[in-house]
Every structure is written in C-alpha cells, then in structure tokens.
Protein backbone atom coordinates (compact mmCIF):
# COMPACT_ATOMS: atom_id res chain seq x y z
CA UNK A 1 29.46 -14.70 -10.46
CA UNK A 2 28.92 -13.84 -6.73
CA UNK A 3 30.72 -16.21 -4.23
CA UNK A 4 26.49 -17.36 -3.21
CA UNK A 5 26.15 -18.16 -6.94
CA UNK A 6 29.30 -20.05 -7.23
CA UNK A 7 27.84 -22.15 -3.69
CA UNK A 8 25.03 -22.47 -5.62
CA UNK A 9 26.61 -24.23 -8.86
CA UNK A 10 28.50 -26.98 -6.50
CA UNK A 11 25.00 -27.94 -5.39
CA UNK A 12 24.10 -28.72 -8.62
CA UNK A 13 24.12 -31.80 -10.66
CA UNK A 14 23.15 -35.32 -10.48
CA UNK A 15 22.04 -36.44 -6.85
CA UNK A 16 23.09 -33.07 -5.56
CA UNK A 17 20.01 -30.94 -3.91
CA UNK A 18 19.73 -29.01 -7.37
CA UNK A 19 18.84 -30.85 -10.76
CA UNK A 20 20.43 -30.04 -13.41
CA UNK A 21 19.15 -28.48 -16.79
CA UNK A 22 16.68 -26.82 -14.46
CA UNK A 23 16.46 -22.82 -14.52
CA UNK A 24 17.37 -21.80 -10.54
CA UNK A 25 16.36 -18.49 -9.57
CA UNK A 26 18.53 -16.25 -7.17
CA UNK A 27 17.46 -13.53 -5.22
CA UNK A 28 18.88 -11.28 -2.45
CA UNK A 29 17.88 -8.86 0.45
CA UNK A 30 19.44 -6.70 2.86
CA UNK A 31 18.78 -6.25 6.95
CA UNK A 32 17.64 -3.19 7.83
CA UNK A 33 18.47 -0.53 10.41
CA UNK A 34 16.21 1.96 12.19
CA UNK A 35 18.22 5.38 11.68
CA UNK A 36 14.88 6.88 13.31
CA UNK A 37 11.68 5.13 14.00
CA UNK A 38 11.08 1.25 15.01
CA UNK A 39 8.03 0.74 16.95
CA UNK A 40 5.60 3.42 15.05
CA UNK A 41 5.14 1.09 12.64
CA UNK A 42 1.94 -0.58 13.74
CA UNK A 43 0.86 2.67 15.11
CA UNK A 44 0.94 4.42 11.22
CA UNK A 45 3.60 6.45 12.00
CA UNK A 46 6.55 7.92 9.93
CA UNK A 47 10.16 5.43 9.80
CA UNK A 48 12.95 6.27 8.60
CA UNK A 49 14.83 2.94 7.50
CA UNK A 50 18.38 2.29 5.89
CA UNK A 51 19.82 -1.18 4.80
CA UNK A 52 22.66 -2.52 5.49
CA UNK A 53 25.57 -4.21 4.18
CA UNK A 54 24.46 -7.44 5.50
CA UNK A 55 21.92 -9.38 3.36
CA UNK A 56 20.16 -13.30 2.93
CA UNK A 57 20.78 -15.18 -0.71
CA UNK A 58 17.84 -17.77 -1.57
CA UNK A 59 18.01 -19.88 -4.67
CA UNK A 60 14.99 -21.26 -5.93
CA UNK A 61 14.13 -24.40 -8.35
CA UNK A 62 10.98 -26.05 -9.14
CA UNK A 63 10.30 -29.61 -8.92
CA UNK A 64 8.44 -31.96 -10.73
CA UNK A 65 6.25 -33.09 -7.60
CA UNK A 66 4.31 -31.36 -4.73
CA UNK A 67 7.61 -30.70 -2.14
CA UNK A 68 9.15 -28.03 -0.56
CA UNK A 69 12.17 -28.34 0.38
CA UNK A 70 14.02 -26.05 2.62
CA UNK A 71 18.08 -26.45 3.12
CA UNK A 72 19.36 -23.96 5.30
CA UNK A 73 22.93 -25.20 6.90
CA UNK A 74 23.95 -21.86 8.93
CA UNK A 75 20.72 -23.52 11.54
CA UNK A 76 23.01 -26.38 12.12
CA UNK A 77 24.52 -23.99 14.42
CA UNK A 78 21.39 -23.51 16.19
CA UNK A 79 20.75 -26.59 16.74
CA UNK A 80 17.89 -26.72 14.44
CA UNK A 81 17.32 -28.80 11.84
CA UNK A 82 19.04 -27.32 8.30
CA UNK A 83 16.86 -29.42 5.78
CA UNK A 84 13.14 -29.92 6.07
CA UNK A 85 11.00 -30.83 3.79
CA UNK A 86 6.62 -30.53 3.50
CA UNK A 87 4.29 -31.36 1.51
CA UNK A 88 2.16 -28.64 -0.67
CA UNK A 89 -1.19 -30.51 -0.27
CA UNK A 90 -1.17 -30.46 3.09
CA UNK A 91 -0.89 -26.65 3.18
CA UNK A 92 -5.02 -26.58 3.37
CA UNK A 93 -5.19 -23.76 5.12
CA UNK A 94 -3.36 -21.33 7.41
CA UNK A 95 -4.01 -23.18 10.50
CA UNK A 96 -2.80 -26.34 8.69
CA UNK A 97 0.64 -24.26 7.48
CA UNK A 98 0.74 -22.94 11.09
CA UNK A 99 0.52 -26.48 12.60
CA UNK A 100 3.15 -27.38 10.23
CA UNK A 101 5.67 -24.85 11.21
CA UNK A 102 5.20 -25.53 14.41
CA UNK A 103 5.79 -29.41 14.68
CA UNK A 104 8.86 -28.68 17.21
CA UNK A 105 11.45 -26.08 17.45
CA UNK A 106 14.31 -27.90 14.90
CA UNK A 107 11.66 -26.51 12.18
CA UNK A 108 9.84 -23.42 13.81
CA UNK A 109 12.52 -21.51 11.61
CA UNK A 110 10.81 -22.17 8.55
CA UNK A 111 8.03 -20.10 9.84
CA UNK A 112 9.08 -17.66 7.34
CA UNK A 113 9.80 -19.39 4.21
CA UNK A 114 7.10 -21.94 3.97
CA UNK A 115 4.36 -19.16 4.37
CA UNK A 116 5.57 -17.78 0.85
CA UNK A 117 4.76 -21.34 -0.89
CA UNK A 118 1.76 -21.29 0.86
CA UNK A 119 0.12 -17.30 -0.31
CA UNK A 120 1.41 -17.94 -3.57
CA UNK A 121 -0.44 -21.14 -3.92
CA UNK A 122 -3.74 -19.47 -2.28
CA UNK A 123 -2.88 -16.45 -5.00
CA UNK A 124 -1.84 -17.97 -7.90
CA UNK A 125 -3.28 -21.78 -7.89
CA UNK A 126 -3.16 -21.36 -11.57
CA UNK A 127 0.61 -21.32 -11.70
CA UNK A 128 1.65 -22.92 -8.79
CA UNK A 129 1.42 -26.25 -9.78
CA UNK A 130 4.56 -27.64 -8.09
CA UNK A 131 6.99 -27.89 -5.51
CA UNK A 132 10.39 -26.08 -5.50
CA UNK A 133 13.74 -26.65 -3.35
CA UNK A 134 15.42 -23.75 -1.51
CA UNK A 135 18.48 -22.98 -0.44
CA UNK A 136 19.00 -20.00 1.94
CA UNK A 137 21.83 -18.28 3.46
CA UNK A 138 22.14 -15.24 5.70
CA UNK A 139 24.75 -13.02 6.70
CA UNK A 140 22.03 -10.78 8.73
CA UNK A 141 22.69 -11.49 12.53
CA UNK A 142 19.16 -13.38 14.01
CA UNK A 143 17.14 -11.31 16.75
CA UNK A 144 19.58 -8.39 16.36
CA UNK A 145 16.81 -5.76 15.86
CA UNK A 146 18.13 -5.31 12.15
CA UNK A 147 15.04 -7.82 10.73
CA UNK A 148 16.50 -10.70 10.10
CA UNK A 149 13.07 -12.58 9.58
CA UNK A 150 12.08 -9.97 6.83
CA UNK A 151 15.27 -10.28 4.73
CA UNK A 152 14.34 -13.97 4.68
CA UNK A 153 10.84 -14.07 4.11
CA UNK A 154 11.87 -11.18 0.68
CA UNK A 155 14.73 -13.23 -0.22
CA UNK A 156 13.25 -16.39 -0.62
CA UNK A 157 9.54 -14.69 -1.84
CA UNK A 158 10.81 -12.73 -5.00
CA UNK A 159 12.68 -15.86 -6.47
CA UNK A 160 9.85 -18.32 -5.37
CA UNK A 161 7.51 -15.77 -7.71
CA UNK A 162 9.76 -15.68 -10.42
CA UNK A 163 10.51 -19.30 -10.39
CA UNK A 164 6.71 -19.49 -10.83
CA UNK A 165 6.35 -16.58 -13.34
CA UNK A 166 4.78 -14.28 -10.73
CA UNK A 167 5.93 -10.50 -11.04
CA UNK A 168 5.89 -9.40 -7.23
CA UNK A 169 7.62 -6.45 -6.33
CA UNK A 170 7.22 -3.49 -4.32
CA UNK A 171 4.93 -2.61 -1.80
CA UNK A 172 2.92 -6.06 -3.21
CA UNK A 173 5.71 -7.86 -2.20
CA UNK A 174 6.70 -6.32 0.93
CA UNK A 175 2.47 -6.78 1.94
CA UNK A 176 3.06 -10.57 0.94
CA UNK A 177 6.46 -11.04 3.10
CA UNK A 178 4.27 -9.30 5.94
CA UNK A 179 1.12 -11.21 5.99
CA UNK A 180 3.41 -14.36 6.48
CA UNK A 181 4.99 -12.54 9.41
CA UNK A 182 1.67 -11.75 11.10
CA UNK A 183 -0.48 -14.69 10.07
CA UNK A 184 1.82 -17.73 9.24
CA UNK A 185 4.94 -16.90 12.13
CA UNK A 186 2.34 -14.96 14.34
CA UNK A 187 4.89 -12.52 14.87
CA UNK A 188 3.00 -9.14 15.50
CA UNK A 189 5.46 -6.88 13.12
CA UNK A 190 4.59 -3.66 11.06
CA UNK A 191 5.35 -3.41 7.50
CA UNK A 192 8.53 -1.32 7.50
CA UNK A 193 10.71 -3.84 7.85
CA UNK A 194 9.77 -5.70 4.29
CA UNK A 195 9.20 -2.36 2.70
CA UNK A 196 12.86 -1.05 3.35
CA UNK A 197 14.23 -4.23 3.04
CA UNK A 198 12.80 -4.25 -0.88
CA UNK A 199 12.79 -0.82 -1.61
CA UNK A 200 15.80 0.79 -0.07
CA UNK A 201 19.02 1.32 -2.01
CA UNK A 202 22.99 1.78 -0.90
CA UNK A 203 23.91 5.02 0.37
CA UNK A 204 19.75 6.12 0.97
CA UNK A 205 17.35 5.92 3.52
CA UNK A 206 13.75 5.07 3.17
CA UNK A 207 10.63 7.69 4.90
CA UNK A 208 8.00 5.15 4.82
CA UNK A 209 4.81 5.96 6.25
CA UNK A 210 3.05 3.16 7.70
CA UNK A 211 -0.77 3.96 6.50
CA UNK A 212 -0.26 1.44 5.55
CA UNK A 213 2.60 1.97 3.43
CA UNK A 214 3.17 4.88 1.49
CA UNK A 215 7.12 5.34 0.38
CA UNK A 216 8.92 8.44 -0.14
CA UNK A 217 11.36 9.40 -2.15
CA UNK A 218 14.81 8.13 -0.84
CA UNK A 219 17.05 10.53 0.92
CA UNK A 220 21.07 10.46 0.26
CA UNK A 221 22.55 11.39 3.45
CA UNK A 222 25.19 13.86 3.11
CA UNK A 223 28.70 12.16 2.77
CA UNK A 224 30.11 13.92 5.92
CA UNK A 225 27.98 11.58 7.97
CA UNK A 226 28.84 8.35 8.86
CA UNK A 227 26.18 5.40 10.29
CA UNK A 228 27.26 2.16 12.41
CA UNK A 229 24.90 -0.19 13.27
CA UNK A 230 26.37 -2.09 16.61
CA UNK A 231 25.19 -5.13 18.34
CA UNK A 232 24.78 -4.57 22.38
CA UNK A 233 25.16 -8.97 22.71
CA UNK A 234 21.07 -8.81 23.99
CA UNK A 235 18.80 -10.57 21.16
CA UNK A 236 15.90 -9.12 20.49
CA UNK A 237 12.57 -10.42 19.35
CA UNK A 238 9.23 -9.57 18.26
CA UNK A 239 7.54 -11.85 19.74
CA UNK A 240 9.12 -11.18 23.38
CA UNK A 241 6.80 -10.06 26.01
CA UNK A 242 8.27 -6.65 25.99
CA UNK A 243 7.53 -5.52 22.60
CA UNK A 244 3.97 -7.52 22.70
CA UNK A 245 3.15 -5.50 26.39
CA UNK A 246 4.95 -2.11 24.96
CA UNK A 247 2.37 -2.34 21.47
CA UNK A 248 -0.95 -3.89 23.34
CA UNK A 249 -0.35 -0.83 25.95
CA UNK A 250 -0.84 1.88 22.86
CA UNK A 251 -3.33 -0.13 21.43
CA UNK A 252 -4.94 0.19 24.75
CA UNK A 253 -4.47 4.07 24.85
CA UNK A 254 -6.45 4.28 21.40
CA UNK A 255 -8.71 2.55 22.31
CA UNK A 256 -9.55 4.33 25.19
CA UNK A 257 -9.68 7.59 23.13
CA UNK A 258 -11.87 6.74 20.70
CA UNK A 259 -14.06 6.17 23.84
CA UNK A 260 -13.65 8.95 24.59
CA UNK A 261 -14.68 10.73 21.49
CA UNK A 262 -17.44 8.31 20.92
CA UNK A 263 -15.88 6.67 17.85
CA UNK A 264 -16.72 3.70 16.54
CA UNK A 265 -13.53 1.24 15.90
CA UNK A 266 -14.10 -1.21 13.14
CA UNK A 267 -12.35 -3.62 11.20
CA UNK A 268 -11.22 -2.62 7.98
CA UNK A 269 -13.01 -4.56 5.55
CA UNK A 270 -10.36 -3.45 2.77
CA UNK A 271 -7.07 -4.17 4.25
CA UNK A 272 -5.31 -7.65 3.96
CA UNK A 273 -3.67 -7.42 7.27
CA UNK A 274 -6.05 -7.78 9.95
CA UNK A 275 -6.25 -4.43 11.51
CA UNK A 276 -9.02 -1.90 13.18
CA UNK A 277 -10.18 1.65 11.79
CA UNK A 278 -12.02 4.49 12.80
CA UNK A 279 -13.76 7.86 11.54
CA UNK A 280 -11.58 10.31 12.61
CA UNK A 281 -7.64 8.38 12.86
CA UNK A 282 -8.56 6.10 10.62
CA UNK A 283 -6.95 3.70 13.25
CA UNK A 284 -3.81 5.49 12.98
CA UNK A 285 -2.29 6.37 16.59
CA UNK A 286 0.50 8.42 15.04
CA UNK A 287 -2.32 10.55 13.69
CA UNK A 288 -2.87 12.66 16.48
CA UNK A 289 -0.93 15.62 17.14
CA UNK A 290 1.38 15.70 20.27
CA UNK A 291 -0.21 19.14 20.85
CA UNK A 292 -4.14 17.45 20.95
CA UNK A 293 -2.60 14.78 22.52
CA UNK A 294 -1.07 16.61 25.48
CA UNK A 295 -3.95 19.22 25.79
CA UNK A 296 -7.00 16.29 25.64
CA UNK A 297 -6.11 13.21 26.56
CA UNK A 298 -2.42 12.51 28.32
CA UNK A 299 -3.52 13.34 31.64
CA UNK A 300 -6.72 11.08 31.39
CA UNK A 301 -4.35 8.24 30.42
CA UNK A 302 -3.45 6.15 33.39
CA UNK A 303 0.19 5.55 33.73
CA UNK A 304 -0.30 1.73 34.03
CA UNK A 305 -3.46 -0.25 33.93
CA UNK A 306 -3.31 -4.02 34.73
CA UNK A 307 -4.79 -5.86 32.08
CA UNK A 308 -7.73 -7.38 34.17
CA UNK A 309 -9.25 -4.04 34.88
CA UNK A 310 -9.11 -3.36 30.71
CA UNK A 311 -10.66 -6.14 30.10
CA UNK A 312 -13.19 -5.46 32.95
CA UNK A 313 -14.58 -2.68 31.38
CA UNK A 314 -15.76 -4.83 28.30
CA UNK A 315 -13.03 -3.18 26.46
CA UNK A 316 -12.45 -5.26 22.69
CA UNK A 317 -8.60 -5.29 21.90
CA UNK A 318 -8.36 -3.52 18.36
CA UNK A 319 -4.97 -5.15 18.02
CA UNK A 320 -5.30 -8.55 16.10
CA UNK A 321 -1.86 -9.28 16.70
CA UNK A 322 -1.19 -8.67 20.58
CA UNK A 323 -2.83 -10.39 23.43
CA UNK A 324 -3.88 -7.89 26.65
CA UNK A 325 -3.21 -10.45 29.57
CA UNK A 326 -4.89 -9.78 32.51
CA UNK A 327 -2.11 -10.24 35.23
CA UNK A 328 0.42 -7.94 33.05
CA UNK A 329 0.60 -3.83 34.46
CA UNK A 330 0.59 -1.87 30.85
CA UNK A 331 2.24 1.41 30.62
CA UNK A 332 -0.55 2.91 28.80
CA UNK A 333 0.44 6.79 29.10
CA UNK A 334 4.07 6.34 27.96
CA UNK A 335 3.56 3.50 24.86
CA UNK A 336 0.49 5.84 23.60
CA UNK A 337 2.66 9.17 24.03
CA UNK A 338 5.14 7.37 22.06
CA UNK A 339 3.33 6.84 19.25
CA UNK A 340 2.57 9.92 19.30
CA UNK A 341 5.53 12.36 19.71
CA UNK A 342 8.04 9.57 17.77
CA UNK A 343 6.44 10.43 14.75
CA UNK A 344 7.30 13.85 15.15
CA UNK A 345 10.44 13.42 15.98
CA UNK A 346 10.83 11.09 12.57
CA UNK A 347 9.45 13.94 10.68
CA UNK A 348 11.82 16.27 12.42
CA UNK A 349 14.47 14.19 11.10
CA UNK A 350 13.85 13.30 8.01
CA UNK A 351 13.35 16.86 7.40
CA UNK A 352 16.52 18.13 8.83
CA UNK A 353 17.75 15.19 6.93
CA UNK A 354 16.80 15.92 3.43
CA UNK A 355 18.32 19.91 3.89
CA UNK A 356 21.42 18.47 4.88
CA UNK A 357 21.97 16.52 2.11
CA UNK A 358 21.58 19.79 0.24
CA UNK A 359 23.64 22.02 2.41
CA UNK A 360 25.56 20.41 5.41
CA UNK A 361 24.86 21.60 8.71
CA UNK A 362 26.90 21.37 11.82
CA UNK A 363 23.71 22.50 13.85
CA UNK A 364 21.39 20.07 11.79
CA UNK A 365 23.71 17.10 12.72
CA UNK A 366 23.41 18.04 16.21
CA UNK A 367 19.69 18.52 16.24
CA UNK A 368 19.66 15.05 14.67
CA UNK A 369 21.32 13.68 16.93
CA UNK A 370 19.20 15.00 19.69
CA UNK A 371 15.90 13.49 18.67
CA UNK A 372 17.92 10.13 18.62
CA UNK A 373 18.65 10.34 22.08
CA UNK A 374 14.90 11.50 23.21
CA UNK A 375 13.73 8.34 20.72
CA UNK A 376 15.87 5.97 22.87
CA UNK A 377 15.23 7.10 26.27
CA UNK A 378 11.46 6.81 25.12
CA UNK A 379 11.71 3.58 24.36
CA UNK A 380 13.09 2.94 28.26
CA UNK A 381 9.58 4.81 29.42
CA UNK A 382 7.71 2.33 27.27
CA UNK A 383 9.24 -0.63 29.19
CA UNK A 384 11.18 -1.85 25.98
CA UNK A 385 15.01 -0.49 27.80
CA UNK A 386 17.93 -2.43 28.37
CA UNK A 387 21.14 -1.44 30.31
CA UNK A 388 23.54 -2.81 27.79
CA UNK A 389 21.93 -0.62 24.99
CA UNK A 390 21.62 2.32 27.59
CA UNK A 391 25.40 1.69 27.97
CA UNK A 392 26.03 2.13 24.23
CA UNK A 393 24.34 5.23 24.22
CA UNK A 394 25.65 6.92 27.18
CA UNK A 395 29.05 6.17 25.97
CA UNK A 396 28.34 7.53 22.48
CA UNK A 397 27.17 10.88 24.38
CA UNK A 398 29.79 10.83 26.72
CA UNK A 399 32.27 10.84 23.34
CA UNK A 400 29.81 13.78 22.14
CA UNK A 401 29.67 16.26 19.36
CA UNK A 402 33.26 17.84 19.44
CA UNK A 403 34.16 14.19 18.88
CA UNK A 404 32.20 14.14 15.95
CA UNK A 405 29.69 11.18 17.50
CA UNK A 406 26.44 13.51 17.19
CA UNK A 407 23.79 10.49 18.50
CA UNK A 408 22.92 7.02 18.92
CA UNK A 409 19.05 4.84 19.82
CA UNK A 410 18.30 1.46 20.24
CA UNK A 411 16.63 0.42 17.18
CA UNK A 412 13.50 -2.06 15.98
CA UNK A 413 11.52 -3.42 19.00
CA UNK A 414 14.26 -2.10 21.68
CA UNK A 415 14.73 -4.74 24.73
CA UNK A 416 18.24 -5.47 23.46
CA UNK A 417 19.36 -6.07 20.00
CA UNK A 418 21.18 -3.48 17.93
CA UNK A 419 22.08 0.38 18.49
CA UNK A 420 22.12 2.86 15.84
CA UNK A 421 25.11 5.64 15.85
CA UNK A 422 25.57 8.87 13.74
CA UNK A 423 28.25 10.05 13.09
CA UNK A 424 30.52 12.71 10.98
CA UNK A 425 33.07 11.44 8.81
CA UNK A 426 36.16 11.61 10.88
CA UNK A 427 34.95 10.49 14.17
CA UNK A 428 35.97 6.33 13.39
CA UNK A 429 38.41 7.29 16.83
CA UNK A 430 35.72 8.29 18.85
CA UNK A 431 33.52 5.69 17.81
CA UNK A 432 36.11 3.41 18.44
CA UNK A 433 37.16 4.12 21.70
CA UNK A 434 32.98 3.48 22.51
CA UNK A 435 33.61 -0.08 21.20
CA UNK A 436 36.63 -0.49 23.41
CA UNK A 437 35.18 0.64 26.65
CA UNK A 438 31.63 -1.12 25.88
CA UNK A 439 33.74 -4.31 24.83
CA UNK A 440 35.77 -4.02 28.60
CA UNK A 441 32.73 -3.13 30.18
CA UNK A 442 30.66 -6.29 29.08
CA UNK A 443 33.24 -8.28 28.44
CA UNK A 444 32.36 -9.28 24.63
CA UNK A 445 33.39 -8.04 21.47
CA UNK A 446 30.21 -6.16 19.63
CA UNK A 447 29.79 -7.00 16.27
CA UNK A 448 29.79 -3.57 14.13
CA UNK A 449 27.68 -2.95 11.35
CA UNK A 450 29.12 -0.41 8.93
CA UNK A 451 27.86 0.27 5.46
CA UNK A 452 24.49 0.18 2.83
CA UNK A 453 23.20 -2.01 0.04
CA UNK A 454 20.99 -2.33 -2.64
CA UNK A 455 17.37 -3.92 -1.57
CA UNK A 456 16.05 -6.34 -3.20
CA UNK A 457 14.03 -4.86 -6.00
CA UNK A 458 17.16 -3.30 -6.75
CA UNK A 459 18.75 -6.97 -7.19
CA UNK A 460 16.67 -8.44 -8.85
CA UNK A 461 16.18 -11.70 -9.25
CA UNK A 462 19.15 -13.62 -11.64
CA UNK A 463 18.82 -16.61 -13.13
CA UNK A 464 21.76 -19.71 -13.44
C-alpha cells in the first residue's frame, strides 16, 4: 500500500470524509517537463514531453446524493479554502459551472476538478447519477511550468470515470482533462500537457504532435544522459499576459497569411475544442516550412503591431482562447517565426534523439543541446523571457560540454517557472556548482527536479 493509500484508509470510517463499505477509487498522474517544445502546442507543432517524478493522488467515492465534494488540505497553505463542496444540479451549463468556480478566489482552485463532474455528467447522464467526494494531493510544484493544473484535472478525471464505470483513457481522456482547461478554467492551454501527463512512462519521452494529437512511439533516452528539471523561484502561468500576448501575436501572424493567400479560415465543425481551420494548414501554424516561411512571408510580417490597428483592419481573431487587446504592441514576426522554426528544431531533436538511444553520440548530445539553447533564447524574442531563467541557462553554458552539461531552455509557457537541463551521466558536479552560484546569485535555494514516472494510464486506477 502506497503511503497516499494508507492517508486514504485513516479518512475512512464512520463520520470521517470517506464512508465505509464504499468502493474508493485511486488514481495518479505525473507533472510534466518540456525536454523540447512548450508553446507549439496550440500552433500544431511537434513536443517532445517527459514526466517527472513528481505526481497528484485523487481518491474518489460516490455518494448517495447530488454533492461534490472537494478536500484538498495542501491549499490551506495558500490561503484558499481546502474543502468545498457544490451541488450537481446546479451544474446547468458551462456558464453556470464557470460562475461556480469562480465565486471568489478561496475556491477558483477547483477550476479544474469540478469541470470533470461536470463533462461526465453532460457525457454520460446515464451513469452519472450521483455525487462523489474527492480527496486530492499534489507533490507537483503550482505555476512551475511543469503542469501542475493537468496532473490534477487527469488525476482526479480517470478515478471520477471509473468510480462511475466510465472507461476513459488515452487521448479521450487527455481531450476531456483539456476541454475543462480551455472551457471550464478558461485557461488557453494546448493538449500536450494532458497527453504526456497520461501517456508518458518512466525513463521515456513522449513526440506528440499537436494536430490535434497524434502520439508517437516513446523514445528511451540513452542512459548516459541525465535530465534535471530546476525551478528559477518565478511562477509561471497560463493565463499571464505574457503567454496570452506571446500566442494571440502568432495567431495574428496566421491570420494575416491566410490573407494573404486568400484562404478562407473557418471553424472546425468536427473538433471539440473550439479552434479555426483552413484549406491549405489546416489551421496548423507549425505547418509551414521555415524555408516558405522565410522566403514568402517573414519580411511582410511587422515586427510589432498594436492591437488597435489589427483590429482596425476588420481582422476576426481565429484564436478562441486569447483576447487581441487593442492597447497591447504584439510581436507578431518573432511569436509566428516561432511556431514555425520550433517545430523544426523538435523534429531535429527527437530525431537525433531516437539514434542516440541506439548508438550514443558525443556530437548528437551536443547538437541537442544546441537547439535547446536557440529554443530558449526564442522564447526571449517572443516576449515570454525572464532574467532568472536566462541566468540558469547562461550558467549551464558557461559550465559547458567538457563539463558534461550539453544544454538547458526554459520550459512550458516561459516568463519564469521551470528550466530544463541535459546532461551526461557524470556531470551531477557541474550541475551542481550551477545550483550553487544560481542559489548565491538569487539568494534562494531552487528546488531540483530529478527523475521519471509512470503516467497515468500506466497507473491505473486501484481500488480500496
């Protein structure tokens, strides 16, 4: 029994927040970390996603009435409120589940839990009939850039199912965890986040491409190489203005492209997610080739372009997600170049990748390494930067190959939040001399991130 089950079992009994004789349902799922990709998601571009050792636990039991009740004590901490209960016939519709959420900060966290009630309900009204408490607790740091929301919202959403004989797994169930992102939290996220979180395994890392989600076969990185996630001490969110100007500003670029090229952009009638489509990209960004883009259209792209004069030109936003505010100056050039020439760089990678976990390769390491540092210092031209994270990096670099320290990127939305190292195995003095000078030089002491897990298909779901 894990030490979460045994937590779970002192909950339970008479006038304790689990009943006993009841079936409860367990499930688990990792954080994630960007080894290479992050913000190509949304743009259908190829990631590149490991998980880490860090995870959330959610137990799940029904109840005989219409309640959910959450009980999350770690937001205590937070200042939020750790137990929170609603009621299922209230959840009308999404605005109503939205409005619910959203009744004051203490409870904005549930967000991401009470959205799964509410799709499987609107799903499968045949066998949700009832109510069900939750307990949840999470090991994944919050607004780290290792998806803390999405290791929630799979955690608690394969039990829930299970609890209510629903089968969701997969790329079903990382769709689910998203729509509750997008629509319930109104966070603006792509799906890699859920779909490594589910899918990936301990020692592997996930090529997803985003289109909107087509896995790959996981690749075993060679056992010479070493990954650390580290935490620069900035959060990170999603729903900052940095990431939300960074992914309206491509949006933007495509937009004007298609204009371009006289293609019509549409919404696609077929897709779940709200989202926009096109003859030729098929709404897709990351489609076009940093060669077309570079010969056609990055010259005609202006560098910035305040919102106002976008919006001025009768332009539609084909972002349902993102907001183009008129007094904001996008960087249209660099966030739609990034798009663009990231998901080469990921394909570069995984690539080199995959032949080195057949046959090591001192100059594929380095190569690796390389398009790590050109990912990160893209992510600074796209306005999504951060000196602490910059620090991280130039540190790693200044440590450099012949210490064994090959590269390092900011990772998920950027602005902060966690920074991604590779390594060979060996180089732990290197990488901790970085931690040393990074600690003196901002006066904190990171929080290091070493080591994989199974995701949580892989889990499972148990039952106590």
């Amino acid at each position: 029994m894990t030490p979460f089950e045994k937590h779970v079992a002192g909950h339970r009994g008479k006038g304790k927040f689990f009943a006993p004789g009841i079936p409860v349902y367990i499930g688990r799922c990792p954080g994630r970390l960007d080894l290479m990709g992050g913000n190509v998601d949304y743009t259908g571009g190829l990631v590149f996603e490991a998980t880490i050792r860090e995870a959330t636990w959610c137990a799940v039991q029904l109840r005989d009435d219409r309640r959910v009740v959450f009980l999350n004590p770690q937001m205590t901490e937070r200042g939020w409120q750790a137990q929170v209960e609603f009621d299922m016939d209230a959840m009308t519709d999404e605005v109503a589940v939205r409005g619910m959420v959203n009744a004051g900060p203490p409870v904005r966290w549930t967000a991401y839990t009470l959205g799964n009630f509410f799709l499987l309900a609107q799903r499968y009204p045949k066998k949700v009939k009832t109510g069900a408490n939750v307990f949840i607790q999470s090991e994944v740091p919050l607004n780290k850039g290792v998806s803390s929301s999405a290791s929630v919202e799979v955690a608690v959403m394969k039990p829930a199912a299970r609890a209510y004989g629903i089968d969701l797994r997969g790329i079903e169930l990382a769709e689910a965890c998203q729509w509750v992102e997008n629509v319930i939290a109104e966070s603006a996220c792509g799906i890699m986040d859920q779909a490594a979180a589910t899918l990936g395994d301990e020692g592997c890392v996930l090529p997803l491409l985003c289109q909107p989600c087509q896995p790959f076969p996981l690749v075993h990185l060679p056992k010479s190489l070493n990954c650390w996630a580290v935490d620069s001490g900035v959060s990170h969110a999603v729903t900052g203005i940095e990431y939300e100007a960074a992914r309206a500003a491509a949006f933007m670029g495509y937009k004007l492209m298609c204009d371009w090229e006289n293609l019509p952009v549409t919404r696609d009638a077929r897709s779940r997610i709200p989202r926009f489509t096109d003859p030729r990209w098929r709404g897709y960004l990351s489609e076009v080739t940093p060669s077309i883009f570079r010969s056609r259209y990055e010259l005609r792209l202006p560098e910035k372009m305040p919102g106002s004069e976008f919006l001025a030109g009768k332009q539609f936003h084909p972002d349902p997600f993102t907001t183009v505010r008129p007094e904001i100056q996008y960087r249209v050039r660099n966030c739609t170049r990034y798009s663009i020439e990231e998901n080469q760089r990921i394909q570069l990678f995984v690539e080199l990748a995959r032949g080195a976990a057949e046959q090591a390769s001192e100059l594929s390491f380095r190569l690796m390494g390389d398009l790590m540092y050109q990912s990160h210092y893209s992510y600074t031209e796209c306005g999504l930067g951060d000196e602490a994270t910059d620090l991280l990096v130039d540190l790693v670099r200044e440590q450099g190959d012949g210490e064994g320290l090959y590269g390092a990127k900011v990772t998920g939305g950027g602005a902060g939040g966690t920074v991604a190292v590779l390594g060979r195995k060996g180089s732990e003095v290197a990488f901790r001399k970085v931690i040393k000078a990074y600690a003196k030089a901002r006066n904190i002491e990171p929080v290091v991130m070493h080591g994989s897990s199974m995701g949580a298909d892989r889990f499972g779901v148990k039952q106590l």
